[in-house]
Structure formats: structure tokens, C-alpha cells
PDB file of N, CA and C in Angstrom:
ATOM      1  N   UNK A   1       3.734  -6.874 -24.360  1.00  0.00           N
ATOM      2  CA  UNK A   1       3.737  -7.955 -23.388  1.00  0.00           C
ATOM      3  C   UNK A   1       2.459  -7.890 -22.555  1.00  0.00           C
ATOM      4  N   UNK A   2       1.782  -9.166 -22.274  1.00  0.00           N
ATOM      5  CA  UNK A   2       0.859  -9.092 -21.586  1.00  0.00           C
ATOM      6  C   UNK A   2       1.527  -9.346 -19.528  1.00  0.00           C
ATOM      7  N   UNK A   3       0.314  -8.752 -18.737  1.00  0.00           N
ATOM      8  CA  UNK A   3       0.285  -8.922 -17.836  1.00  0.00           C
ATOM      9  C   UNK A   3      -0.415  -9.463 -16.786  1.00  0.00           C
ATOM     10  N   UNK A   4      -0.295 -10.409 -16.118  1.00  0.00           N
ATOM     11  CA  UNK A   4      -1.610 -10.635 -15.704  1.00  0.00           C
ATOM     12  C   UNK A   4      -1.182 -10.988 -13.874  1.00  0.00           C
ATOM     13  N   UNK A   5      -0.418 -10.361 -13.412  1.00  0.00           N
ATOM     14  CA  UNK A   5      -0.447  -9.883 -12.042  1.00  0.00           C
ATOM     15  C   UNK A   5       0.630  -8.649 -11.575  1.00  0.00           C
ATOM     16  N   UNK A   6      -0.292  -8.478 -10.725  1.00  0.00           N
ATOM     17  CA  UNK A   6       0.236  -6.868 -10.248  1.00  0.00           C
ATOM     18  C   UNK A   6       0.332  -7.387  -7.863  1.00  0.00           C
ATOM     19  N   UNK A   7       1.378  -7.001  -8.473  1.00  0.00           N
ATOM     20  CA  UNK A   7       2.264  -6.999  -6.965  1.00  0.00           C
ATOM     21  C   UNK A   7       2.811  -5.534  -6.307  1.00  0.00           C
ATOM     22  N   UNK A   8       2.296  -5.102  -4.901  1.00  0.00           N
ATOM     23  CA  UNK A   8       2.439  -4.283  -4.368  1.00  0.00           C
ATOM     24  C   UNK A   8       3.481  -4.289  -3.433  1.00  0.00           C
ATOM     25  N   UNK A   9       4.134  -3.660  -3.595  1.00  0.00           N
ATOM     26  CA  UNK A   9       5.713  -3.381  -2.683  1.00  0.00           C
ATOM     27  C   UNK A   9       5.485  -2.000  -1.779  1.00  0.00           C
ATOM     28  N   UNK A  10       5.476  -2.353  -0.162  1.00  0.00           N
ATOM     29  CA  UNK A  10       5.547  -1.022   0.885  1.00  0.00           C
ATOM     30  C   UNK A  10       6.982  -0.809   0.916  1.00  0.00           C
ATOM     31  N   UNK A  11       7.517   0.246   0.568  1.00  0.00           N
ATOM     32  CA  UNK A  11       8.605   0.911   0.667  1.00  0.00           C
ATOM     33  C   UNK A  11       9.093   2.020   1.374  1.00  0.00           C
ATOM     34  N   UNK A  12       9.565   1.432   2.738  1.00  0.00           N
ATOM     35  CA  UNK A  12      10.462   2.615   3.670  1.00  0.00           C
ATOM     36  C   UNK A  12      11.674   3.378   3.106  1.00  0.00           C
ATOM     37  N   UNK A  13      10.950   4.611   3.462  1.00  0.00           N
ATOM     38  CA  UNK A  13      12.428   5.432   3.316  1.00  0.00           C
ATOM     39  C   UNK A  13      13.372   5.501   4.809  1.00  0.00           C
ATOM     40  N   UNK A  14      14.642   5.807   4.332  1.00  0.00           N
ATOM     41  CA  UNK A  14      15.036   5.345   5.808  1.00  0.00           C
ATOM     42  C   UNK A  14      14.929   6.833   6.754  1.00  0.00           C
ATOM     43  N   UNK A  15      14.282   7.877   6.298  1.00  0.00           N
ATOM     44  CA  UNK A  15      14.294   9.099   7.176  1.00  0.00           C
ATOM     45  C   UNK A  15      13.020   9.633   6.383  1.00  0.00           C
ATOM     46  N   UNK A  16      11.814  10.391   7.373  1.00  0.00           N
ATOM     47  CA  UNK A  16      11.418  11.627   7.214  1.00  0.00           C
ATOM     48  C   UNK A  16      11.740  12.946   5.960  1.00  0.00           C
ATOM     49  N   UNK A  17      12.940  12.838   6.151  1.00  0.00           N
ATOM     50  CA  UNK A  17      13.787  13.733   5.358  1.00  0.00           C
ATOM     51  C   UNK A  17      13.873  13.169   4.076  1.00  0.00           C
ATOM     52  N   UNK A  18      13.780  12.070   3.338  1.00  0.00           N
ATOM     53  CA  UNK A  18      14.120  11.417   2.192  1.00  0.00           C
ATOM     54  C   UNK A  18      13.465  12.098   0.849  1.00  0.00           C
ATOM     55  N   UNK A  19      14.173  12.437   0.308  1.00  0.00           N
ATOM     56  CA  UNK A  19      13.315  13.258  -1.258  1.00  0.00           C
ATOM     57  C   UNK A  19      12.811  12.048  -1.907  1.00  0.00           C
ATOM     58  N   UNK A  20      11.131  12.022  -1.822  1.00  0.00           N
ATOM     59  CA  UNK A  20       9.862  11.056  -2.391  1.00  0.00           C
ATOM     60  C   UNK A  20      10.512  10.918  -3.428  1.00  0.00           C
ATOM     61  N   UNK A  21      10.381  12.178  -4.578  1.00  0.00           N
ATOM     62  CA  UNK A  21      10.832  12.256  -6.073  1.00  0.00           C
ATOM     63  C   UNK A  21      11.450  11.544  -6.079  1.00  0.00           C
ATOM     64  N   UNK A  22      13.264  11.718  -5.524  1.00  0.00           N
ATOM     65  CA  UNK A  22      13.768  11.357  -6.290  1.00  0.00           C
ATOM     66  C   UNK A  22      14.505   9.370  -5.999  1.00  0.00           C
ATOM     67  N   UNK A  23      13.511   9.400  -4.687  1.00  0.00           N
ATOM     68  CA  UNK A  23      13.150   7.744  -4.366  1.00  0.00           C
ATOM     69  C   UNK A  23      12.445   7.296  -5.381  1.00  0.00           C
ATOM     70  N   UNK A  24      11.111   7.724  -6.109  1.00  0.00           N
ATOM     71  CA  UNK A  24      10.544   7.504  -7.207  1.00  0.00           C
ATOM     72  C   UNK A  24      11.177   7.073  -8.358  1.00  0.00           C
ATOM     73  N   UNK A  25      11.994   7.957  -8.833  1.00  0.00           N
ATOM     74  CA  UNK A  25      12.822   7.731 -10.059  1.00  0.00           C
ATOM     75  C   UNK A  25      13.826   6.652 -10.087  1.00  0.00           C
ATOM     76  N   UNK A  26      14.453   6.427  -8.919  1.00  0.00           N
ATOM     77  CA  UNK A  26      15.214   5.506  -7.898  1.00  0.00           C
ATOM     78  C   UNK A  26      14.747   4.358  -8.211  1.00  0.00           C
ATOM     79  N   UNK A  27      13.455   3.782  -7.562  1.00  0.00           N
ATOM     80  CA  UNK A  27      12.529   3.059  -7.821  1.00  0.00           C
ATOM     81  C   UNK A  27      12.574   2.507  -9.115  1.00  0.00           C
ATOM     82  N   UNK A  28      12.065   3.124 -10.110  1.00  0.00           N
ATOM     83  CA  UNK A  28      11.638   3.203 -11.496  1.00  0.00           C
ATOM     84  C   UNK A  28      12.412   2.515 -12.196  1.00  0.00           C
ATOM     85  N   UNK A  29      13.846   3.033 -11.665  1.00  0.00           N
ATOM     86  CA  UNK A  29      14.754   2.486 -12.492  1.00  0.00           C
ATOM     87  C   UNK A  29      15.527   0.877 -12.163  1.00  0.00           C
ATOM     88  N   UNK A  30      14.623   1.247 -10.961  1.00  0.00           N
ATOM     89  CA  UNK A  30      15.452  -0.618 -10.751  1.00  0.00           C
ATOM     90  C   UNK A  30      14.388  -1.543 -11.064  1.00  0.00           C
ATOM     91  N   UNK A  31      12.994  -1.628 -11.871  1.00  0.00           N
ATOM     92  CA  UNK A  31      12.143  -2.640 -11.747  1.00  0.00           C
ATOM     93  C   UNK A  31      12.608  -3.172 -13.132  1.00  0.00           C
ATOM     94  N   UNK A  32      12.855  -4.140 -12.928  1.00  0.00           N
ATOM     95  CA  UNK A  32      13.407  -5.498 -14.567  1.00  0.00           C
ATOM     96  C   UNK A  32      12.907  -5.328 -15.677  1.00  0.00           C
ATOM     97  N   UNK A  33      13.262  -5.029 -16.655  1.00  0.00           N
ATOM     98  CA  UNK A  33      13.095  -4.802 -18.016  1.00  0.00           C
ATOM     99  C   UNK A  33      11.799  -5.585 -18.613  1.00  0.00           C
ATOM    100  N   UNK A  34      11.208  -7.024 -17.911  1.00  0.00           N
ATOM    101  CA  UNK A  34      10.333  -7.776 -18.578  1.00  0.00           C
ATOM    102  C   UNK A  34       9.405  -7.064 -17.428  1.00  0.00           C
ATOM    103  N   UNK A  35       8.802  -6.506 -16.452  1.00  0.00           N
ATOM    104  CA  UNK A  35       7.994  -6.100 -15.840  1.00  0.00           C
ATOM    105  C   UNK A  35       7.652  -4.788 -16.385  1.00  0.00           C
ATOM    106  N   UNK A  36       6.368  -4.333 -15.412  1.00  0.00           N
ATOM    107  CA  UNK A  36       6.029  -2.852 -15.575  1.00  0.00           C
ATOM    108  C   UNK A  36       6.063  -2.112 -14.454  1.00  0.00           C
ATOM    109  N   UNK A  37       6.123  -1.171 -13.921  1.00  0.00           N
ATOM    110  CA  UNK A  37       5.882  -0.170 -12.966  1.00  0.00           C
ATOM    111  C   UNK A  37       4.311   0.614 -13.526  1.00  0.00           C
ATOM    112  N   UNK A  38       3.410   0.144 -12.444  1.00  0.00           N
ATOM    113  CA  UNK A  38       1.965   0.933 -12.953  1.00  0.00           C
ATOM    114  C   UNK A  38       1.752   2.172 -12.013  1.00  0.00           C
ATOM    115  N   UNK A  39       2.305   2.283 -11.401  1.00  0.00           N
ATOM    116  CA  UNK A  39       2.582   3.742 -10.108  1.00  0.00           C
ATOM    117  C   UNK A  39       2.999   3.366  -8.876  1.00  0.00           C
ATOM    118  N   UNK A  40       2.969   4.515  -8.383  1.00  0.00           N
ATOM    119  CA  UNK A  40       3.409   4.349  -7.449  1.00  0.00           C
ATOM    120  C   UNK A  40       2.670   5.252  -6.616  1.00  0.00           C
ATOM    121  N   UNK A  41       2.008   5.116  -5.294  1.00  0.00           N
ATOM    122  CA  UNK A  41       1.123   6.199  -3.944  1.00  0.00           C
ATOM    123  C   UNK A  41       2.189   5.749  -2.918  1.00  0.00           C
ATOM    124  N   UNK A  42       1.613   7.380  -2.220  1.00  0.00           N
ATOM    125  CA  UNK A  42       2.357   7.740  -1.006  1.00  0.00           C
ATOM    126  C   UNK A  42       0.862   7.698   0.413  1.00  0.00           C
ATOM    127  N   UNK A  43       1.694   7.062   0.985  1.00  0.00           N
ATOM    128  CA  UNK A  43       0.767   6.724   2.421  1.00  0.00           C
ATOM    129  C   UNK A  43       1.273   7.145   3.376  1.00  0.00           C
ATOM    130  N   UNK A  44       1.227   8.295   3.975  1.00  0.00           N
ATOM    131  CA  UNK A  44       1.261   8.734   5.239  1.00  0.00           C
ATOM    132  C   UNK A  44       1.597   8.078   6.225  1.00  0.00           C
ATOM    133  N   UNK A  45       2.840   7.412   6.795  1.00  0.00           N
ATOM    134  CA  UNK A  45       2.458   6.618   8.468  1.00  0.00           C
ATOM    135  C   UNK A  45       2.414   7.246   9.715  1.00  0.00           C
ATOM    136  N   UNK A  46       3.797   8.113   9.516  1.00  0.00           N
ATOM    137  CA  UNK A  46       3.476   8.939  11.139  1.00  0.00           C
ATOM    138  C   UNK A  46       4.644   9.624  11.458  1.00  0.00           C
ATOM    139  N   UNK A  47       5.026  10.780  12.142  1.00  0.00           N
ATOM    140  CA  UNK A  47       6.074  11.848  12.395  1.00  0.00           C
ATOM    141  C   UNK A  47       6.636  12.158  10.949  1.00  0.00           C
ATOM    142  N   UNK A  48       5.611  12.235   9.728  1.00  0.00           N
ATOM    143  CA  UNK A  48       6.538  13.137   8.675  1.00  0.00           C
ATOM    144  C   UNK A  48       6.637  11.877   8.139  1.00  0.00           C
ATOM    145  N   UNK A  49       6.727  10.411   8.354  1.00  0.00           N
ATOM    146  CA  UNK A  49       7.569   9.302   7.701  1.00  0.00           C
ATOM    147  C   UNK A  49       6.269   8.978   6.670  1.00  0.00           C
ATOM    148  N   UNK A  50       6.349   8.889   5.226  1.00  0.00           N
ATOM    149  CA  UNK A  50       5.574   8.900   4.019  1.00  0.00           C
ATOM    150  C   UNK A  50       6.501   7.194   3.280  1.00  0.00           C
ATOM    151  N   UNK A  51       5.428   6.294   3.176  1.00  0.00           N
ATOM    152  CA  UNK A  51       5.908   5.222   2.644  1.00  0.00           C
ATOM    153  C   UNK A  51       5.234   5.320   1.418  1.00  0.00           C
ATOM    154  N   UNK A  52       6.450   4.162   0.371  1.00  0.00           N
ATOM    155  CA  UNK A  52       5.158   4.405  -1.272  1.00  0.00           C
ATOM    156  C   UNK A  52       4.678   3.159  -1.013  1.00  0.00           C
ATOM    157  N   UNK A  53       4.184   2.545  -1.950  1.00  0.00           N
ATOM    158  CA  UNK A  53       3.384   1.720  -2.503  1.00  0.00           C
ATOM    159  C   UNK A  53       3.308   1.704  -4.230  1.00  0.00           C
ATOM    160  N   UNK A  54       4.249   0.648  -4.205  1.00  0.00           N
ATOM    161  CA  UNK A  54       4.872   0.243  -5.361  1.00  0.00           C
ATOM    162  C   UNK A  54       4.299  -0.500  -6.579  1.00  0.00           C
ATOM    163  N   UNK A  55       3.438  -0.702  -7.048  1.00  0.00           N
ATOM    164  CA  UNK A  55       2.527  -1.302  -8.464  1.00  0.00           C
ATOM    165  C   UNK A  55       3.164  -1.647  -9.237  1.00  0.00           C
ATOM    166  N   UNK A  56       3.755  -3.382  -9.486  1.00  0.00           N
ATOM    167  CA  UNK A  56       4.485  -3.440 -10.455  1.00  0.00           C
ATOM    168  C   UNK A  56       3.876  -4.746 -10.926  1.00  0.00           C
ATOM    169  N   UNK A  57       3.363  -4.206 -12.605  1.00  0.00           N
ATOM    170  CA  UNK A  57       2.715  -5.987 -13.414  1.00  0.00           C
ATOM    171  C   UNK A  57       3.347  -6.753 -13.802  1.00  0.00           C
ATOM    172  N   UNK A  58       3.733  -7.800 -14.022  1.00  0.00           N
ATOM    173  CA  UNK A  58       4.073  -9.013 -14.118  1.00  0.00           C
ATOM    174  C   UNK A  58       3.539  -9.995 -14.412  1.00  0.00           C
ATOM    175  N   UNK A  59       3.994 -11.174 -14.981  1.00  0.00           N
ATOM    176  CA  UNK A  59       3.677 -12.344 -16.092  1.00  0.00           C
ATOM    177  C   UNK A  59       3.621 -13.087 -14.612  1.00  0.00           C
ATOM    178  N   UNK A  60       2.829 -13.965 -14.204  1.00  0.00           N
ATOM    179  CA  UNK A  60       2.998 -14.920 -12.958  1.00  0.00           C
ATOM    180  C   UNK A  60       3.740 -16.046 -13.382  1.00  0.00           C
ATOM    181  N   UNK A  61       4.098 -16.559 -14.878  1.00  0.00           N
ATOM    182  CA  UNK A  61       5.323 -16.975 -14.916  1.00  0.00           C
ATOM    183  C   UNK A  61       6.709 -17.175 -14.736  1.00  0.00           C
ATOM    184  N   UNK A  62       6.730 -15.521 -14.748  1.00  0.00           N
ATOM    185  CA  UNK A  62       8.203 -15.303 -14.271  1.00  0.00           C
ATOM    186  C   UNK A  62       8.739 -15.645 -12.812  1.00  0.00           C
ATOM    187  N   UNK A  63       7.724 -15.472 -12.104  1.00  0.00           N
ATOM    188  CA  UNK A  63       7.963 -15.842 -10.490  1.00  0.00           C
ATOM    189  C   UNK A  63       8.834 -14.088  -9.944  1.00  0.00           C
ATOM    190  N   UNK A  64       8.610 -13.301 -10.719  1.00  0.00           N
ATOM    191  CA  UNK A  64       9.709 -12.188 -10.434  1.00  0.00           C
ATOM    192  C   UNK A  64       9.222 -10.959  -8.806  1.00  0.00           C
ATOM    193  N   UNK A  65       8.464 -11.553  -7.804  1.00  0.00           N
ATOM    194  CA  UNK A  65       8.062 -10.901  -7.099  1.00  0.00           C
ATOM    195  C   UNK A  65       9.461 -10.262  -6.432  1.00  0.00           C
ATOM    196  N   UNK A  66      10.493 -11.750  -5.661  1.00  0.00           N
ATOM    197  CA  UNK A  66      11.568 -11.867  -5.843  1.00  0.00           C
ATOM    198  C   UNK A  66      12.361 -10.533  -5.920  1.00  0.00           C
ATOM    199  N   UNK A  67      12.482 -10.630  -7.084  1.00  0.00           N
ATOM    200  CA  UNK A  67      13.272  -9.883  -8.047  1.00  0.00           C
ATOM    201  C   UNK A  67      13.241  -8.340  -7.823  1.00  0.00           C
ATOM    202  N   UNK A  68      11.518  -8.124  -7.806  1.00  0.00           N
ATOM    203  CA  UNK A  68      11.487  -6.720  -7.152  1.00  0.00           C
ATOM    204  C   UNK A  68      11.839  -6.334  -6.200  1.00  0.00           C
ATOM    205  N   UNK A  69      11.593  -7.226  -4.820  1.00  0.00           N
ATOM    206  CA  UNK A  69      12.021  -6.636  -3.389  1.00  0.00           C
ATOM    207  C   UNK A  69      13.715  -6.588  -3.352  1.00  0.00           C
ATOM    208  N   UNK A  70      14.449  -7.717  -4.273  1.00  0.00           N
ATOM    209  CA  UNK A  70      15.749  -7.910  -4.418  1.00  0.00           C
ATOM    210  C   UNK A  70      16.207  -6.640  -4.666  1.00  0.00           C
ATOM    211  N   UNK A  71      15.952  -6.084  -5.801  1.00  0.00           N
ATOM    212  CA  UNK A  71      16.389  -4.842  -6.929  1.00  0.00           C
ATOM    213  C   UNK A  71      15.696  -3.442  -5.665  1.00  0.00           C
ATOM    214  N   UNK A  72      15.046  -3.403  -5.143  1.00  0.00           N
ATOM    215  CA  UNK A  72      13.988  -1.992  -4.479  1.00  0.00           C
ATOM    216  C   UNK A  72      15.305  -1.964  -3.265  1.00  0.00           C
ATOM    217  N   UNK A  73      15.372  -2.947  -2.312  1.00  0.00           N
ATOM    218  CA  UNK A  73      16.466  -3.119  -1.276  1.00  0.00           C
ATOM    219  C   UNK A  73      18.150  -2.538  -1.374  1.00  0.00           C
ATOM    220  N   UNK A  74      18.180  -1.982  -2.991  1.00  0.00           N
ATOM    221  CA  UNK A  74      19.736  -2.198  -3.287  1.00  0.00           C
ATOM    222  C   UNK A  74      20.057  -0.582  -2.966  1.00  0.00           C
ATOM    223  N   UNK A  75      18.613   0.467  -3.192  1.00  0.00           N
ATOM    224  CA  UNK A  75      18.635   1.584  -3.328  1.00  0.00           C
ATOM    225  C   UNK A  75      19.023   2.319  -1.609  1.00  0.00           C
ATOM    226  N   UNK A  76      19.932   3.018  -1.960  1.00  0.00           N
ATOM    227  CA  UNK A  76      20.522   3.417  -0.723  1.00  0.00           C
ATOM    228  C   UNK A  76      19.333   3.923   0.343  1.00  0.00           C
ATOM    229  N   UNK A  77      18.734   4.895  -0.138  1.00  0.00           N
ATOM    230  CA  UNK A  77      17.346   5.486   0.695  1.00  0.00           C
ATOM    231  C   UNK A  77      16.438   4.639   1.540  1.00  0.00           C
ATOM    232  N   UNK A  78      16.220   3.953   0.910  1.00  0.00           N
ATOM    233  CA  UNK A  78      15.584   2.365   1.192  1.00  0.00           C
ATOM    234  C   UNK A  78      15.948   2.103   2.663  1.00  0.00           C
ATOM    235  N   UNK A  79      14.910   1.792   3.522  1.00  0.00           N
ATOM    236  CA  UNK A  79      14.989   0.987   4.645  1.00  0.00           C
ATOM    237  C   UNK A  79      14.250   0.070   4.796  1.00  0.00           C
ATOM    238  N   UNK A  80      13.624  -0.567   4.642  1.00  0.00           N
ATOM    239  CA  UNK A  80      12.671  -1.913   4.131  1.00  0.00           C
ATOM    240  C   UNK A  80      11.542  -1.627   2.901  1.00  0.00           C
ATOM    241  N   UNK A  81      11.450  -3.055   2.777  1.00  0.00           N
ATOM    242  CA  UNK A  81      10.412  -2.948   1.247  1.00  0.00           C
ATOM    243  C   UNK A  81       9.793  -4.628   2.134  1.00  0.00           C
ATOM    244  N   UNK A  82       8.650  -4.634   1.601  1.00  0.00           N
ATOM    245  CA  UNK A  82       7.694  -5.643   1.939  1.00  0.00           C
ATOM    246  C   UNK A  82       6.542  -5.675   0.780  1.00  0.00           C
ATOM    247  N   UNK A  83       6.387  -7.256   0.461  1.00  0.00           N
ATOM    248  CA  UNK A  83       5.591  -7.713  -0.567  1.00  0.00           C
ATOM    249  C   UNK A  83       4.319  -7.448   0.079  1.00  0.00           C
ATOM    250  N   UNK A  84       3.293  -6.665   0.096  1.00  0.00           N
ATOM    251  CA  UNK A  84       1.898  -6.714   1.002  1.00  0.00           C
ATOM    252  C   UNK A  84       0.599  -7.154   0.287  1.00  0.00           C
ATOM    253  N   UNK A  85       1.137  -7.376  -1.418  1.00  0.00           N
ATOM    254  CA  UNK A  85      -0.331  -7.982  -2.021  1.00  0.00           C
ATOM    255  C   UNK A  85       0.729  -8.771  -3.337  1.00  0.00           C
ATOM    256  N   UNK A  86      -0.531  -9.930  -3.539  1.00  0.00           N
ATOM    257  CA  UNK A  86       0.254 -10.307  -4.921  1.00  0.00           C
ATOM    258  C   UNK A  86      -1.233 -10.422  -5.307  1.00  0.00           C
ATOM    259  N   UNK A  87      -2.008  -9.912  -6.842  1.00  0.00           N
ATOM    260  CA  UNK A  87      -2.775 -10.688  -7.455  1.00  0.00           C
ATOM    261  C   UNK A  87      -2.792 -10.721  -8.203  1.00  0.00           C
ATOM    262  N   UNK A  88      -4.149 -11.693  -8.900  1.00  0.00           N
ATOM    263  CA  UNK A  88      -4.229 -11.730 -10.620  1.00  0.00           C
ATOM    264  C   UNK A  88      -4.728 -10.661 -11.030  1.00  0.00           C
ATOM    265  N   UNK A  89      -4.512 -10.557 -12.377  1.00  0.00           N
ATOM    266  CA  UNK A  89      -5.372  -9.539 -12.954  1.00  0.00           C
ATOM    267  C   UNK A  89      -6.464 -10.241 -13.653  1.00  0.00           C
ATOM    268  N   UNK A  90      -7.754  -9.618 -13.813  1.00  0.00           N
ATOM    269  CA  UNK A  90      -8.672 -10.387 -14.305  1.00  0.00           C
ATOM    270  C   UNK A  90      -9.123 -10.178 -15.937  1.00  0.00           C
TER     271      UNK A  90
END
């Protein structure tokens, strides 16, 4: 499958305390079968609290930005997720 945009998802954990890993795998497993997961980075914000940054490619047909913040939100750990980039790929 081709891809030709990649959308970035900021993802709160809801504590300091939250195991990255196994938010990662968490993650992983909820992005839609017609998308990709291209990684995922950890960004530092402040008192210990480490947000990811979510890389997931996508057909801009599908309209599935949606879909990701829908599916990322369901995961218990989760305390907000926010769309912070959408682009093309060139």
C-alpha cells in the first residue's frame, strides 16, 4: 500500500508513572489495519511527565486522521491525544 501522508498524534499519559513501553505497544495495536505506524518519540514536558509523538502514514483518501485520535483515546493510560501535524508526503 502506498502512502502519502503522515499525521502526528501528541499523546498524554495520564501520570508520570505510566510504563512508555508498554503505552507503545498499546498504541501500536490500536492504529487501523489500512494505516501504518512509522514510530513513535518521546518528548520530555515537565515533572517526569514524557509525551510520545505518534507517526502514523496514511492514504489522504481515507480521511482516517479521525480514526486515530478515536482508537489512541480508548487506551486506558491515555489522557489526551492531539492531532499537531497533518502532511503530505512528497
Amino acid at each position: 500500500m502506498e502512502y502519502n501522508v503522515v499525521t502526528i498524534a501528541k499523546v498524554m499519559p495520564v501520570s508520570p508513572e505510566t510504563d512508555r513501553e508498554e503505552l507503545k505497544k498499546d498504541i501500536e495495536g490500536k492504529i487501523p489495519h489500512n494505516m501504518k505506524l512509522h514510530k513513535i518519540e518521546e518528548e520530555p514536558i515537565a515533572f517526569g511527565l514524557v509525551a510520545l509523538n505518534v507517526f502514523v502514514l496514511l492514504n489522504d483518501a481515507e480521511g482516517g486522521v479521525e480514526d486515530i485520535e478515536k482508537k489512541i483515546r480508548e487506551i486506558n493510560d491515555v489522557s489526551e491525544v492531539d492531532i499537531v501535524d497533518v502532511r503530505r508526503l512528497l
